[in-house]
Protein backbone atom coordinates (compact mmCIF):
# COMPACT_ATOMS: atom_id res chain seq x y z
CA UNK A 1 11.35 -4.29 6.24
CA UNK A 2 7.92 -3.92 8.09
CA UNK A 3 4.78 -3.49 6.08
CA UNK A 4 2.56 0.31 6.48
CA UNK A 5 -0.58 1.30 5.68
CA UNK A 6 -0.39 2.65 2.56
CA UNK A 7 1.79 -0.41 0.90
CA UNK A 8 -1.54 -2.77 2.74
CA UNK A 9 -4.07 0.12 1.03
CA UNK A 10 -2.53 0.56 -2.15
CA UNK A 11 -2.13 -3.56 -3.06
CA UNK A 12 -6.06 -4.12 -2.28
CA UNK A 13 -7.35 -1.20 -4.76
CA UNK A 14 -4.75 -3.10 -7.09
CA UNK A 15 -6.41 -6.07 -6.94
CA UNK A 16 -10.34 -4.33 -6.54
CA UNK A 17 -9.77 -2.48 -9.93
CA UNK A 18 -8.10 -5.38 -11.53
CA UNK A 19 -11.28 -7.55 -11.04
CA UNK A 20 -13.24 -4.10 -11.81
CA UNK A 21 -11.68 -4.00 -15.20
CA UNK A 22 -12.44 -7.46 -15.78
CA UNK A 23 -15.93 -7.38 -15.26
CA UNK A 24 -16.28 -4.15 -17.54
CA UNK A 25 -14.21 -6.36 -19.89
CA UNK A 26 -16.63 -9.26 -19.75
CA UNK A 27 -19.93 -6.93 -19.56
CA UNK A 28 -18.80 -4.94 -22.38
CA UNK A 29 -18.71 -2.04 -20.02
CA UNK A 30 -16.32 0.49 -21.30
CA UNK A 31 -16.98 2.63 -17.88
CA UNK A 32 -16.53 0.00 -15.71
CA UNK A 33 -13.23 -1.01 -17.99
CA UNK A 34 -11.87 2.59 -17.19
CA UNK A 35 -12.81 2.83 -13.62
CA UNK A 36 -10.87 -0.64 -12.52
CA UNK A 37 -7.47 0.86 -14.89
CA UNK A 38 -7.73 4.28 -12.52
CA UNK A 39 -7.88 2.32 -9.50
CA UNK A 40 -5.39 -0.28 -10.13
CA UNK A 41 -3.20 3.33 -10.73
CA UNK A 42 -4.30 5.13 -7.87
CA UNK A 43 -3.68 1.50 -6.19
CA UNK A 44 0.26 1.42 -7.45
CA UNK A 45 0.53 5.33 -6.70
CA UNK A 46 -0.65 4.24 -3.45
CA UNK A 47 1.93 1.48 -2.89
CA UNK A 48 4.45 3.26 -4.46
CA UNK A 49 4.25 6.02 -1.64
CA UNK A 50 4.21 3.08 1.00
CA UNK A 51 7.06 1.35 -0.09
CA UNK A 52 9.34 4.36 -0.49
CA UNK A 53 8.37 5.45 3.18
CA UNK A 54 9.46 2.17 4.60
CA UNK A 55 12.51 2.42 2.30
CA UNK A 56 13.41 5.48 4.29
CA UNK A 57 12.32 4.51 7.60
CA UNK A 58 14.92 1.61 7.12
CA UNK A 59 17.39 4.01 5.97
CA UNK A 60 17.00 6.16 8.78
CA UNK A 61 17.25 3.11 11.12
CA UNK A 62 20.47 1.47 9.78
CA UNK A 63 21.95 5.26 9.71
CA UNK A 64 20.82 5.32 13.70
CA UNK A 65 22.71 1.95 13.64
CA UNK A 66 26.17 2.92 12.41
CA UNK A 67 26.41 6.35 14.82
């Protein structure tokens, strides 16, 4: 299983809005709070998408495979 885009994309806005939520945490910032839980979503959305198109790709290539 390779690695795209998307699953590469989708990990690091994980990881930005986890420490974004943090710091809202620790500042008392309720905006800052809500902005790092939306992108740690659009993050997993993100590398959701990526995974299940290299899920297929492999699919498609062991299907190739057994013609």
């Amino acid at each position: 299983m390779g690695i795209n885009k998307d699953q590469v994309e989708g990990r690091v806005k994980e990881a930005a809005g986890k420490v974004q939520e943090a710091v809202g945490k620790a500042t008392g910032s309720g905006t800052q709070r809500a902005k790092g839980l939306a992108n740690q979503a659009t993050g997993t959305a993100q590398a959701t998408y990526g995974d299940a198109k290299e899920n297929l790709k492999d699919a498609a290539k062991d299907l190739d495979r057994g013609r």
